[in-house]
N, C-alpha and C. Protein backbone atom coordinates (compact mmCIF):
# COMPACT_ATOMS: atom_id res chain seq x y z
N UNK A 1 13.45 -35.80 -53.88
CA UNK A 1 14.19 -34.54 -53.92
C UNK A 1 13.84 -33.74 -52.68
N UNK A 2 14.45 -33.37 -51.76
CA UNK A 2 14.69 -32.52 -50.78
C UNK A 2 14.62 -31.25 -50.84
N UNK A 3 13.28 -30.15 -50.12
CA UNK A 3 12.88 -29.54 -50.39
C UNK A 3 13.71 -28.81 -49.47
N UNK A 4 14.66 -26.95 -50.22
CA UNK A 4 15.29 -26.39 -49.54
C UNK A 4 14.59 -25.69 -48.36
N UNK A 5 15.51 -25.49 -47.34
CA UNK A 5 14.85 -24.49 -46.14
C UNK A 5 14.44 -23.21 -46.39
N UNK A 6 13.62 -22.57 -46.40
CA UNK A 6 14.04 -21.09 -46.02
C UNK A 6 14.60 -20.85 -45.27
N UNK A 7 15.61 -19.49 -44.86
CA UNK A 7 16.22 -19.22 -44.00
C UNK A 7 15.20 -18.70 -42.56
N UNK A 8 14.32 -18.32 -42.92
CA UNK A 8 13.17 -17.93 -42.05
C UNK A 8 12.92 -18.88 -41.27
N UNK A 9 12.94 -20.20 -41.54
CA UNK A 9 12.31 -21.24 -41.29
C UNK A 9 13.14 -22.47 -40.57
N UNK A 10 14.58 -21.60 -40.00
CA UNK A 10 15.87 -22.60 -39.55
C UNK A 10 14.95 -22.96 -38.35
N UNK A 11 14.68 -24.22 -38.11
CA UNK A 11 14.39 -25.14 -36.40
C UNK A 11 15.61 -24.66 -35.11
N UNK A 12 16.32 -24.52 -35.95
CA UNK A 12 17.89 -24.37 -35.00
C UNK A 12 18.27 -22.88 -34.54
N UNK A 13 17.41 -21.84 -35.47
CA UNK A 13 17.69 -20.99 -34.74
C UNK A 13 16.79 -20.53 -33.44
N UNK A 14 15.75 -20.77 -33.41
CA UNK A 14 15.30 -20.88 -32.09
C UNK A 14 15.61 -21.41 -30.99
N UNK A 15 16.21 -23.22 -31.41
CA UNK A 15 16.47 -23.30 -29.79
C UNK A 15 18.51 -23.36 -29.76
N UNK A 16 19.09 -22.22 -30.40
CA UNK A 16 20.65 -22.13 -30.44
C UNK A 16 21.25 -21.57 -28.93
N UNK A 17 22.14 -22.00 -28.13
CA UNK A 17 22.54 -21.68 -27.43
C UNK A 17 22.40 -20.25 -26.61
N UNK A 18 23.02 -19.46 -27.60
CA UNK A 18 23.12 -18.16 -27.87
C UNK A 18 21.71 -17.11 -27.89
N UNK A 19 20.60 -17.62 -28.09
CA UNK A 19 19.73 -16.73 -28.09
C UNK A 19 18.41 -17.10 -26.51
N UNK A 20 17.97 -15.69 -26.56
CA UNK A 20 16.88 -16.05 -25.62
C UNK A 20 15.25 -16.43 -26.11
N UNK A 21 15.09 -17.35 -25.42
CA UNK A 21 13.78 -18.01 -25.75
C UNK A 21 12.35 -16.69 -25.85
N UNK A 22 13.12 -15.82 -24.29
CA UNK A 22 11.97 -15.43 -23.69
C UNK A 22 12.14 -14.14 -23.60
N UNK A 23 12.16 -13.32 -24.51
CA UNK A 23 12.88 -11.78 -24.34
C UNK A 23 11.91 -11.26 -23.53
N UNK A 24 10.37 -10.98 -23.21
CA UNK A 24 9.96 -10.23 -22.40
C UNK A 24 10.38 -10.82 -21.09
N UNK A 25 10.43 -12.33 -20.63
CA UNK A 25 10.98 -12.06 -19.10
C UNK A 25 12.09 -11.26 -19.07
N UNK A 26 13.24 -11.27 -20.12
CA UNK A 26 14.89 -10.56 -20.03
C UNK A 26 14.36 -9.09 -19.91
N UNK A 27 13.32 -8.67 -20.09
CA UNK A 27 13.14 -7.14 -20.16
C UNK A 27 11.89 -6.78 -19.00
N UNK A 28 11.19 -7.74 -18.18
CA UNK A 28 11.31 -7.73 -17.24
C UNK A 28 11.81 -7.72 -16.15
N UNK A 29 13.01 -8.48 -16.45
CA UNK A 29 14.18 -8.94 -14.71
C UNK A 29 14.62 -7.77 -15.10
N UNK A 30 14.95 -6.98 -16.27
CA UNK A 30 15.88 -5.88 -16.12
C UNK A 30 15.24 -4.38 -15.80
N UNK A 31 14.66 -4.39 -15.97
CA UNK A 31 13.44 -3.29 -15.41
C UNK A 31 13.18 -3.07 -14.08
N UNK A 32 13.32 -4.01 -13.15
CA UNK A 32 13.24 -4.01 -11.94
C UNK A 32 14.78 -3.95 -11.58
N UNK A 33 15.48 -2.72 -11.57
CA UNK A 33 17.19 -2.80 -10.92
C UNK A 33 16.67 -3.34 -9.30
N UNK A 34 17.58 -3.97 -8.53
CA UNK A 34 17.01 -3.72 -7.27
C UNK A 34 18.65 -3.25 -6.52
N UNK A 35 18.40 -2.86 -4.92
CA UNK A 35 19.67 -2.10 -4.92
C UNK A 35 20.88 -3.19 -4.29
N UNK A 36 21.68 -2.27 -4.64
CA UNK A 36 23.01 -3.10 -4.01
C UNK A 36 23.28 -3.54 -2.58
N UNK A 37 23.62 -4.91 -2.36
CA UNK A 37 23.43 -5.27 -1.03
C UNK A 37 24.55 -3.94 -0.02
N UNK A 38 24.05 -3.73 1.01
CA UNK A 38 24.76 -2.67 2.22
C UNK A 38 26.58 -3.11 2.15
N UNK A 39 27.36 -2.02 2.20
CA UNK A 39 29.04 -2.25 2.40
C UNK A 39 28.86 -3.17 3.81
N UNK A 40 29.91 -3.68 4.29
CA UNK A 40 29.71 -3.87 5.47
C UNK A 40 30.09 -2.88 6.64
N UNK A 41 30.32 -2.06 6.19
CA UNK A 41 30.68 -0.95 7.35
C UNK A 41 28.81 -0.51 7.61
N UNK A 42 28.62 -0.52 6.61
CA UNK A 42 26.67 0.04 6.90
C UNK A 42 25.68 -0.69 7.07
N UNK A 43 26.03 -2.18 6.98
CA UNK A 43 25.28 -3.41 7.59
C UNK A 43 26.12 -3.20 9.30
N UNK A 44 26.44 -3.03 9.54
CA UNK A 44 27.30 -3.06 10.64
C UNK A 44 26.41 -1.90 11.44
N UNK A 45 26.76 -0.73 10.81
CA UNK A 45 25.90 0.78 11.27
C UNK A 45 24.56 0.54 11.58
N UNK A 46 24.15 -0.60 10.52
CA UNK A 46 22.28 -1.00 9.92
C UNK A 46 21.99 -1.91 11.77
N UNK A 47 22.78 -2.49 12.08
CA UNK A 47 22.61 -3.04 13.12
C UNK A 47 22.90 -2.88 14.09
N UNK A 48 23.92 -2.22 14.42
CA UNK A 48 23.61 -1.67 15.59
C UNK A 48 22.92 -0.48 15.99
N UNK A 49 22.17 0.34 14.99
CA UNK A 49 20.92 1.21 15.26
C UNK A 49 19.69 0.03 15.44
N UNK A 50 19.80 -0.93 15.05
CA UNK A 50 18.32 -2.05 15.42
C UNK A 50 18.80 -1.98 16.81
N UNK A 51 19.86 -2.28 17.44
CA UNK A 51 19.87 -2.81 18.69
C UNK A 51 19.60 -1.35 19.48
N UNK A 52 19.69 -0.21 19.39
CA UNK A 52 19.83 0.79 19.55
C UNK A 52 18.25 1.20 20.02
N UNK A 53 17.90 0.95 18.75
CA UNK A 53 15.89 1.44 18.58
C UNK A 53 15.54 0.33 19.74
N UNK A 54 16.09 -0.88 19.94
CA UNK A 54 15.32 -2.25 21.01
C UNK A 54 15.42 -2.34 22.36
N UNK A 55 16.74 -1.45 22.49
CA UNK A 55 17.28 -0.72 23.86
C UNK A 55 16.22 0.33 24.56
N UNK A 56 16.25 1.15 23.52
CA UNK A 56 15.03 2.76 23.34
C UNK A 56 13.93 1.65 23.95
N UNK A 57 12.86 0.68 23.03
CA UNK A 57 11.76 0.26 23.03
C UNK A 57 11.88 -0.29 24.77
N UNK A 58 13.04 -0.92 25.21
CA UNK A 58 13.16 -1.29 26.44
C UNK A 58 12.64 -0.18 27.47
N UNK A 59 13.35 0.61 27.41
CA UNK A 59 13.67 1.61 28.13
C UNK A 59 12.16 2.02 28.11
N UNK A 60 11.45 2.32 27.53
CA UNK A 60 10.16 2.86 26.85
C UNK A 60 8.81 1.72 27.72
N UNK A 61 9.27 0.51 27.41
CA UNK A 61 8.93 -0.37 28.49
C UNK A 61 8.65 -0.27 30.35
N UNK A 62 9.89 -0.34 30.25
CA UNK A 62 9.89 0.17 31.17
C UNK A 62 9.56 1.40 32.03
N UNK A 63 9.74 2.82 31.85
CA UNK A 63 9.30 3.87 32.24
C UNK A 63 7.27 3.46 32.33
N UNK A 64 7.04 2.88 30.85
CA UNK A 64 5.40 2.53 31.05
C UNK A 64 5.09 1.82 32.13
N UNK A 65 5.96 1.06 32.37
CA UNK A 65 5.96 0.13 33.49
C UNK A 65 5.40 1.14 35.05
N UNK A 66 6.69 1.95 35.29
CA UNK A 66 7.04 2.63 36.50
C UNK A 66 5.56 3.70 36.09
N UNK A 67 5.11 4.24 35.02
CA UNK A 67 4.04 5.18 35.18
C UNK A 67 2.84 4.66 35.57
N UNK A 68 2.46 3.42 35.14
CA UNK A 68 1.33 2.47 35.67
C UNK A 68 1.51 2.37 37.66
N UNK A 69 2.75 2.23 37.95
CA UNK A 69 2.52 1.71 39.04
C UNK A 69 2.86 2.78 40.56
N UNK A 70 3.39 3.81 39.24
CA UNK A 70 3.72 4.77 40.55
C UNK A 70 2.58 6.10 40.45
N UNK A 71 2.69 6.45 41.77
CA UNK A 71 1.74 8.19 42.09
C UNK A 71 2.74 9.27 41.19
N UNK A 72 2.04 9.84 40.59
CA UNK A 72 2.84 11.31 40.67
C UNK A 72 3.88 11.39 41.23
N UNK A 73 3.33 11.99 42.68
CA UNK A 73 4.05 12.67 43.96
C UNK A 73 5.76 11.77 43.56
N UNK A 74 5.73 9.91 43.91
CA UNK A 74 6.35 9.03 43.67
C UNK A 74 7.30 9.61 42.67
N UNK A 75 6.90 10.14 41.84
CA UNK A 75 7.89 9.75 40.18
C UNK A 75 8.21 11.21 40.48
N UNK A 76 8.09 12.76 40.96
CA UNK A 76 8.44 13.73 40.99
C UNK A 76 9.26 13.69 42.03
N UNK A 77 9.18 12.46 43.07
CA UNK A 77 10.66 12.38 44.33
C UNK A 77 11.65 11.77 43.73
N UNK A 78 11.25 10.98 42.65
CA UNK A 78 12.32 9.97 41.94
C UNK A 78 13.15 10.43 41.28
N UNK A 79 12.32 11.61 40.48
CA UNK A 79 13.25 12.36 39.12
C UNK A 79 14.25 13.38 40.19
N UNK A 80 13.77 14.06 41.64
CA UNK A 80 14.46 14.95 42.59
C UNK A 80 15.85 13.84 43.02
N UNK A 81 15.69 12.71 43.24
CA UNK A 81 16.51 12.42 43.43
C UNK A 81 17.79 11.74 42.28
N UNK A 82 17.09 11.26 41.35
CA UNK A 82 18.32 11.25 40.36
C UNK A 82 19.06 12.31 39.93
N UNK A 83 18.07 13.14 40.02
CA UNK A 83 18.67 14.55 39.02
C UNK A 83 19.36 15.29 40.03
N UNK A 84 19.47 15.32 41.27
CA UNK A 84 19.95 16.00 42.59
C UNK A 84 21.70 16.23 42.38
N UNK A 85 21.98 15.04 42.01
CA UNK A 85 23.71 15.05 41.61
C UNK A 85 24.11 16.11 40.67
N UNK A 86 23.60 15.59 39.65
CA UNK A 86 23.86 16.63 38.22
C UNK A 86 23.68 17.95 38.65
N UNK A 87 22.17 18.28 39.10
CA UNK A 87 22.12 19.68 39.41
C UNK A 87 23.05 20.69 40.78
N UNK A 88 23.82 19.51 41.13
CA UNK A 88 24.77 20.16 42.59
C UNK A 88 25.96 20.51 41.95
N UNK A 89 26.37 19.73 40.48
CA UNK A 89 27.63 19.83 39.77
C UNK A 89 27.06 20.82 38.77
N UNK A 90 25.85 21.21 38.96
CA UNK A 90 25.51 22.00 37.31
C UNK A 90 24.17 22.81 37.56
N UNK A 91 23.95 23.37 37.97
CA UNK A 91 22.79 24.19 38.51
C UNK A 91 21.62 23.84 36.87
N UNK A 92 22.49 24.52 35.89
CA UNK A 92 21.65 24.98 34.47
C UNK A 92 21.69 23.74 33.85
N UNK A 93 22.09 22.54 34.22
CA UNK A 93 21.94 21.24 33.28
C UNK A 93 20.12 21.15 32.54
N UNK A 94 20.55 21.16 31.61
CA UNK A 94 19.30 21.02 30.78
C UNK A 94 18.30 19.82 30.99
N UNK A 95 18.86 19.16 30.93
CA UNK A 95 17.83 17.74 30.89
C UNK A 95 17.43 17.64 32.39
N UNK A 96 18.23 17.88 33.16
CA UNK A 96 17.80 17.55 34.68
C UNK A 96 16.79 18.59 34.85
N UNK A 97 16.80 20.02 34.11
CA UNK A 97 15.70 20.55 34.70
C UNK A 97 14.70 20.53 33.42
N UNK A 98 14.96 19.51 32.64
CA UNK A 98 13.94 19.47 31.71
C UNK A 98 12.90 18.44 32.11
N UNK A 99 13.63 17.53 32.84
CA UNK A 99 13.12 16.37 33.82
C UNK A 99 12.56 17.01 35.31
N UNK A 100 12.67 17.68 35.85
CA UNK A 100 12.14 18.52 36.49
C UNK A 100 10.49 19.18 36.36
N UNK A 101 10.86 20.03 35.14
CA UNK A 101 9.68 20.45 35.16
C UNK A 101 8.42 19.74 34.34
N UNK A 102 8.68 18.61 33.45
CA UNK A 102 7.87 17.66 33.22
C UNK A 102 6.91 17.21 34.35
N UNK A 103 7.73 16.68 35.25
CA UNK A 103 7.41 16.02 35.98
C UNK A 103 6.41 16.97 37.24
N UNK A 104 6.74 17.93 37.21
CA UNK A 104 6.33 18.75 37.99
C UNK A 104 4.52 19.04 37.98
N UNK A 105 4.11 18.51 36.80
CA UNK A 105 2.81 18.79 36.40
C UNK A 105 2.92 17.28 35.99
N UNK A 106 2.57 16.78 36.70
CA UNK A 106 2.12 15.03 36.30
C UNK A 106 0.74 15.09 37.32
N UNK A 107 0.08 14.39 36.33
CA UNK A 107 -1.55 14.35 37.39
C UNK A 107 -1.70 12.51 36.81
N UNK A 108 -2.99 12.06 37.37
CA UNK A 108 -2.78 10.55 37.07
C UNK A 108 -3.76 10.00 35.60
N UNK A 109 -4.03 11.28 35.12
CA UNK A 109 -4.71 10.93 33.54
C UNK A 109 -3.41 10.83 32.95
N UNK A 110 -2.57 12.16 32.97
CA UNK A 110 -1.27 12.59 32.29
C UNK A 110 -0.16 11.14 32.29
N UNK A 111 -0.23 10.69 33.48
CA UNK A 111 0.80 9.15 33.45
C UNK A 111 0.04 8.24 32.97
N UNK A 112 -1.30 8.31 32.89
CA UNK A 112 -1.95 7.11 32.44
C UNK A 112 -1.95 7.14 31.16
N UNK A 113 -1.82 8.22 29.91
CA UNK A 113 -1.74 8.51 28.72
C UNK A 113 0.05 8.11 28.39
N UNK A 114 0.57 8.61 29.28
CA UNK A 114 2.10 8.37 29.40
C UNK A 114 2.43 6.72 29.11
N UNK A 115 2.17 6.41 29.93
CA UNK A 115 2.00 5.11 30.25
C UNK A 115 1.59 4.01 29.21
N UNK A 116 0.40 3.99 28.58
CA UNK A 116 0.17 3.75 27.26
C UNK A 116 0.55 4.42 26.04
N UNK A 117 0.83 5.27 25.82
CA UNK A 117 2.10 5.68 24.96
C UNK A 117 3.24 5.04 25.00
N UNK A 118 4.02 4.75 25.73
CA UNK A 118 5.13 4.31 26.22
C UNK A 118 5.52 2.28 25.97
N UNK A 119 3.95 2.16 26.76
CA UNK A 119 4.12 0.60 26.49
C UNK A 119 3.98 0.17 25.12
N UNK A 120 2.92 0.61 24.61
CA UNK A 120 2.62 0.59 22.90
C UNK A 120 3.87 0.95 22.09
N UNK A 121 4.60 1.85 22.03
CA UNK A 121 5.39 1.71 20.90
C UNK A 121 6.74 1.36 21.64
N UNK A 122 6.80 1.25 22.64
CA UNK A 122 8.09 0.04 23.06
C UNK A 122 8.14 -1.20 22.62
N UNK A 123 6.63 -1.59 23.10
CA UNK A 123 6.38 -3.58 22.60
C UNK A 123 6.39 -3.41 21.19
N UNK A 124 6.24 -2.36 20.34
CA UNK A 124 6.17 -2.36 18.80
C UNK A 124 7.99 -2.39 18.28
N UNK A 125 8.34 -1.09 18.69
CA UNK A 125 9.89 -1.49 18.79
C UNK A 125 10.80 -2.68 18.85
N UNK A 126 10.74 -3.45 19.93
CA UNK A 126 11.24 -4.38 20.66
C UNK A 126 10.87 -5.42 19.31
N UNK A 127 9.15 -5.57 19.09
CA UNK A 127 8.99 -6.57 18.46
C UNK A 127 9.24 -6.53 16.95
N UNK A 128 9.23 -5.33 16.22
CA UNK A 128 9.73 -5.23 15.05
C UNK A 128 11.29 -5.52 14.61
N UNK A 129 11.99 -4.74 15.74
CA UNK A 129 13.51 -4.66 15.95
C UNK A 129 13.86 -6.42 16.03
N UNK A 130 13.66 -7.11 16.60
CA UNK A 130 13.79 -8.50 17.04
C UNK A 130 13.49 -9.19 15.63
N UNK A 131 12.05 -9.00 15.12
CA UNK A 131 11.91 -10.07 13.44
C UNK A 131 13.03 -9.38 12.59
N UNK A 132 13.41 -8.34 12.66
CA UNK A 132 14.10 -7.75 11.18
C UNK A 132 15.53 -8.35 11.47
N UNK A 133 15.90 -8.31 12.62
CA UNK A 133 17.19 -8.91 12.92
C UNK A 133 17.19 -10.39 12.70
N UNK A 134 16.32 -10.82 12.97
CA UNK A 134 16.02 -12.53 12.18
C UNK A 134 15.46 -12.31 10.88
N UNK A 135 15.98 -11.68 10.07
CA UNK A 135 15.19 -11.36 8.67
C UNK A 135 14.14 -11.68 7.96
N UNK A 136 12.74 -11.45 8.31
CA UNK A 136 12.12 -11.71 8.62
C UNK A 136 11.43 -10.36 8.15
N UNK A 137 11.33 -10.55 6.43
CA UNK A 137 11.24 -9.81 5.54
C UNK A 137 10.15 -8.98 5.18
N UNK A 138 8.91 -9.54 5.95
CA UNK A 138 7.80 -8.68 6.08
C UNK A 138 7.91 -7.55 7.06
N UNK A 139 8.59 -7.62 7.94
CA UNK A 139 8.47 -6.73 9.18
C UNK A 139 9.59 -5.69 8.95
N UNK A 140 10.25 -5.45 7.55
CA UNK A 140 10.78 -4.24 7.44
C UNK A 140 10.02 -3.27 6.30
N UNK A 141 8.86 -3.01 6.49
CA UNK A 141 7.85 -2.11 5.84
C UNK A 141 7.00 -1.74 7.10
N UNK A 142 7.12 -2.59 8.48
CA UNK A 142 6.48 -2.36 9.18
C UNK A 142 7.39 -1.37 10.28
N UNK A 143 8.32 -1.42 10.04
CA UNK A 143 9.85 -0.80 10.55
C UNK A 143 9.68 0.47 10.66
N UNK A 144 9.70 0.38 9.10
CA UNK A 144 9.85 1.27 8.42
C UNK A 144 8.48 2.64 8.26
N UNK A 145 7.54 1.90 8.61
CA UNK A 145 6.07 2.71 8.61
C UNK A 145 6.07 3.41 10.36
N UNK A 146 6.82 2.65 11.39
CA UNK A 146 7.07 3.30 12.67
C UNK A 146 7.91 3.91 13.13
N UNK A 147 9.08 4.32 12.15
CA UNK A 147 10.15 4.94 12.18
C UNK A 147 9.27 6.37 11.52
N UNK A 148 8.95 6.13 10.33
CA UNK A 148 8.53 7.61 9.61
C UNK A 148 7.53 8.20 10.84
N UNK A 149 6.38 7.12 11.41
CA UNK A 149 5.43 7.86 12.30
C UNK A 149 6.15 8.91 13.22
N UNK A 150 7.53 8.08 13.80
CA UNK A 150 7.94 8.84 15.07
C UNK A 150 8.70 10.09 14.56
N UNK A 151 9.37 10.15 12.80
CA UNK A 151 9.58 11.26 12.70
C UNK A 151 8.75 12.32 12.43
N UNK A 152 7.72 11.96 11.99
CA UNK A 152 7.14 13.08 11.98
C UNK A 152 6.34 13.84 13.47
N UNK A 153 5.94 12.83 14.71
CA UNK A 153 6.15 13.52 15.69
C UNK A 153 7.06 14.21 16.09
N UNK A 154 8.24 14.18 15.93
CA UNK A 154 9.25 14.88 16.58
C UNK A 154 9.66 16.00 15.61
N UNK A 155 8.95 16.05 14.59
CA UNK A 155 9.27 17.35 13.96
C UNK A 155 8.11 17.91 13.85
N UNK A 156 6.94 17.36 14.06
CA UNK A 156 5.70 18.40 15.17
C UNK A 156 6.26 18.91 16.42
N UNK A 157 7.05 18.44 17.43
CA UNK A 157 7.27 18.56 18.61
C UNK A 157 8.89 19.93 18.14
N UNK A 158 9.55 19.47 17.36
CA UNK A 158 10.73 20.07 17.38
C UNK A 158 10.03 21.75 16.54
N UNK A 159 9.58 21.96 15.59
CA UNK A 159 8.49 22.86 14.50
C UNK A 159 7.26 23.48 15.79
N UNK A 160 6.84 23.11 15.96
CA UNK A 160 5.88 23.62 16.44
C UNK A 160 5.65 23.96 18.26
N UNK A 161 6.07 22.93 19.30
CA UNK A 161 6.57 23.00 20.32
C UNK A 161 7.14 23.54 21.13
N UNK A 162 8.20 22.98 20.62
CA UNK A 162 9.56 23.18 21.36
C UNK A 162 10.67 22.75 20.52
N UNK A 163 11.94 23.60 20.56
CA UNK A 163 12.82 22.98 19.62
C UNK A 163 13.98 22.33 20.70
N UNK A 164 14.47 21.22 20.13
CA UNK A 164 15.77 20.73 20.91
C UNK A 164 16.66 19.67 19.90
N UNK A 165 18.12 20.23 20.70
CA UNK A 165 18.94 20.03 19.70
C UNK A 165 18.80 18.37 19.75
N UNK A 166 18.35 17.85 20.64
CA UNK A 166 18.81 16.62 21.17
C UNK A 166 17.46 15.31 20.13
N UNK A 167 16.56 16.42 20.11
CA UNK A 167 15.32 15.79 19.72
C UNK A 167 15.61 15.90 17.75
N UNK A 168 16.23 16.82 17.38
CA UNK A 168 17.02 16.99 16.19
C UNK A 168 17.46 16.12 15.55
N UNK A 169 18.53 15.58 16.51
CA UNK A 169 19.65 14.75 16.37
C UNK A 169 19.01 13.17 16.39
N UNK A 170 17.97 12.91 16.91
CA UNK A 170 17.27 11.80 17.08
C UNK A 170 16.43 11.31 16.01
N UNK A 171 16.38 12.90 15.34
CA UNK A 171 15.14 12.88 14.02
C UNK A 171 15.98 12.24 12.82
N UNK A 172 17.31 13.15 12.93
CA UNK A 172 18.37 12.66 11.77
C UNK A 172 18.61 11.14 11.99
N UNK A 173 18.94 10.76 12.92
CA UNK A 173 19.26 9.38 13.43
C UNK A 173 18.06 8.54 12.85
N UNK A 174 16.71 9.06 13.10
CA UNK A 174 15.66 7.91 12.57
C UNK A 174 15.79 7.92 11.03
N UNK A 175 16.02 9.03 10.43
CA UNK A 175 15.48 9.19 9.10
C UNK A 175 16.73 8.69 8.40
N UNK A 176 18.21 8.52 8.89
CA UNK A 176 19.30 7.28 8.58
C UNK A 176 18.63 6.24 8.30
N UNK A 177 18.26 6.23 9.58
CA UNK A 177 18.18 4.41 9.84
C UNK A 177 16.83 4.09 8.89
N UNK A 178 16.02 4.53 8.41
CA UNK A 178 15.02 4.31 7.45
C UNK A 178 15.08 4.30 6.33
N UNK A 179 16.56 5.04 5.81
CA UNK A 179 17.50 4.31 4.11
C UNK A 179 17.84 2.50 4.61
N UNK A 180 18.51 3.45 5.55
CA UNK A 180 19.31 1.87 5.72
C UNK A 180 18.45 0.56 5.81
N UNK A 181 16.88 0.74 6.07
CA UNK A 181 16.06 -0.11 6.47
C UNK A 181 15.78 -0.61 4.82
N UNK A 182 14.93 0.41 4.13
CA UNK A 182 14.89 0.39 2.91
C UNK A 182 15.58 -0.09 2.20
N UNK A 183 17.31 0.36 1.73
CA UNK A 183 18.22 -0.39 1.32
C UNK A 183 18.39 -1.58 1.53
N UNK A 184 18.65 -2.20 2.75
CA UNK A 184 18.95 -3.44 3.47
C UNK A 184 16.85 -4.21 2.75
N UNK A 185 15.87 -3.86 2.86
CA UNK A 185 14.73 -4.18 2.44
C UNK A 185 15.14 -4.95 0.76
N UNK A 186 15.20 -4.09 -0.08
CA UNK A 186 15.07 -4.18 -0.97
C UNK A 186 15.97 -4.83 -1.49
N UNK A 187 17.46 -5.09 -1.17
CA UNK A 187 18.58 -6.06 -1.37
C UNK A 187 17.46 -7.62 -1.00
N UNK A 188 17.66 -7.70 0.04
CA UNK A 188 16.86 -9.08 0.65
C UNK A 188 16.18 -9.12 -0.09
N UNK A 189 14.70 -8.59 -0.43
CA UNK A 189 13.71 -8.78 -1.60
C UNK A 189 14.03 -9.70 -2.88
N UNK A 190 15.16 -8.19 -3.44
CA UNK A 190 15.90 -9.11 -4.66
C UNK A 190 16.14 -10.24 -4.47
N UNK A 191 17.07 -10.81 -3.28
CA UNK A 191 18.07 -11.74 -3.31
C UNK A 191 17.27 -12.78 -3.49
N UNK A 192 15.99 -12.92 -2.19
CA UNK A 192 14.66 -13.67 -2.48
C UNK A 192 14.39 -14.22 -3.91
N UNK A 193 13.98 -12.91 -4.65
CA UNK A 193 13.78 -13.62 -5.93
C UNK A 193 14.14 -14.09 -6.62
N UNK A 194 16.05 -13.48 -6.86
CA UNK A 194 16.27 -14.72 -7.32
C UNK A 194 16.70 -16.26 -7.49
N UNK A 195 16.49 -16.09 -5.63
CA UNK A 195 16.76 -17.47 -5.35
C UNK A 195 15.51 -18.21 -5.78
N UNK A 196 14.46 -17.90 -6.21
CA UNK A 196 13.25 -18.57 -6.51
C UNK A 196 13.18 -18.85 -7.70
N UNK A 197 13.86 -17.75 -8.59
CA UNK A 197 13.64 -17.86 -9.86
C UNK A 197 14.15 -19.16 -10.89
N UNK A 198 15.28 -19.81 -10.36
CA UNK A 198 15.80 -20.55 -11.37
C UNK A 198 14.77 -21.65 -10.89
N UNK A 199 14.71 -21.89 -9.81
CA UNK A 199 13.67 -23.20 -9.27
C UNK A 199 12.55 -23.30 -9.77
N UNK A 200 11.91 -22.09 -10.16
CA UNK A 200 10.71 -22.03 -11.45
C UNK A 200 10.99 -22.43 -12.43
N UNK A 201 11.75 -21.77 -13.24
CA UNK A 201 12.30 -22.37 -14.47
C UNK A 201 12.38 -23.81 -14.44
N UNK A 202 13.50 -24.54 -13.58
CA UNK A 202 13.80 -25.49 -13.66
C UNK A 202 12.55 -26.78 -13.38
N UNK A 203 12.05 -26.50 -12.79
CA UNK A 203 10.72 -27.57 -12.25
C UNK A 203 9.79 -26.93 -13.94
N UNK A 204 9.34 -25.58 -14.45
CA UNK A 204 8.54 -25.47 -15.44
C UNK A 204 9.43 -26.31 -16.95
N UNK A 205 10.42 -26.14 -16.79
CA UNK A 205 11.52 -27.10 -17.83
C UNK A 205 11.20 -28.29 -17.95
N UNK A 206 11.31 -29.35 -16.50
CA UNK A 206 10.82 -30.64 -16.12
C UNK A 206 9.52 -30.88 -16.79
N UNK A 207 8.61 -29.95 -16.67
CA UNK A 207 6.95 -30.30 -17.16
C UNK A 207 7.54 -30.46 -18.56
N UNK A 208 8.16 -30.04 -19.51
CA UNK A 208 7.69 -29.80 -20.87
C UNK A 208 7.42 -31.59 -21.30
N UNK A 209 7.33 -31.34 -22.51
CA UNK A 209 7.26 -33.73 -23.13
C UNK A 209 8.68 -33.54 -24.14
């Protein structure tokens, strides 16, 4: 005689199509939202501010370059002569005589501090800007940690300093591009995981007998 089931005790409802084996992973994966990959109009925006910041880091390069190797005297005939045009079409041009009087007080500690300032977070630029564009998923926290540094110099410099509209506009521009870093971060992250995830499962599936 065949002893009835309890209903408690169905084999079948555990492993039924329809149900989950493993409710705390399901209430794990869902706990972690992660964000929505970038439109492409803002992956688009997201990249050409990388190329933008790698240009800057160039440029930044370079000038370190020219402060290492030139005198003072040198770099205060240099800036007279670039800026000579502008100021014949524009007496009050801002930058030309903002470039002016910088330069005007250059001694060779002042370029030598210049100088290493300049090379240092150019080669950091250049080289961060370059892995993130090969995605290259560690180096956007590191992006992202040299973007915040430089804003908050420039809102020491813009606050406390000197204010400029130009240096403003540069601040807004970084502190964009450091969602967009973030956003674009944390999409990739996700996507990462769950490209990993079924391959766990599936190989921990394989082990069972």
């Amino acid at each position: 005689m065949t002893e009835p089931q309890r209903p408690g005790n169905d084999p079948r409802a555990a492993t039924s199509p329809g149900t989950d084996a493993h409710p705390a992973s399901r209430s794990a994966a869902t706990a972690d939202t992660p964000a929505k990959p970038l439109s492409p109009a803002l992956d688009k925006t997201f990249k050409i501010g990388l190329v933008l910041k790698g240009l800057d880091g160039i440029l930044e390069v370079i000038g370190g370059i020219l402060l290492l190797f030139l005198s003072p005297a040198a770099i205060q005939h240099l800036v007279r002569v670039l800026t000579a045009h502008e100021l014949s079409e524009d007496p009050h041009d801002l930058i030309a005589r903002y470039l002016l009087h910088t330069t005007a007080h250059l001694h060779h500690g002042t370029t030598l501090f210049g100088a290493i300032y300049l090379l240092s977070h150019g080669i950091a630029k250049i080289v961060l800007v370059a892995l993130v564009l090969r995605d290259k998923l560690w180096a956007y926290p590191w992006l992202i940690g040299l973007l915040l540094a430089f804003i908050a110099y420039q809102l020491y410099q813009i606050t406390a300093v000197h204010f400029s509209v130009g240096l403003t506009l540069l601040t807004v521009f970084d502190a964009f591009l450091v969602w967009l870093t973030w956003r674009e971060y944390r999409a990739k992250r996700a996507h990462q995981r769950g490209a990993r995830s079924p391959v766990a499962v599936s190989s921990a599936g394989s082990r069972r007998p």
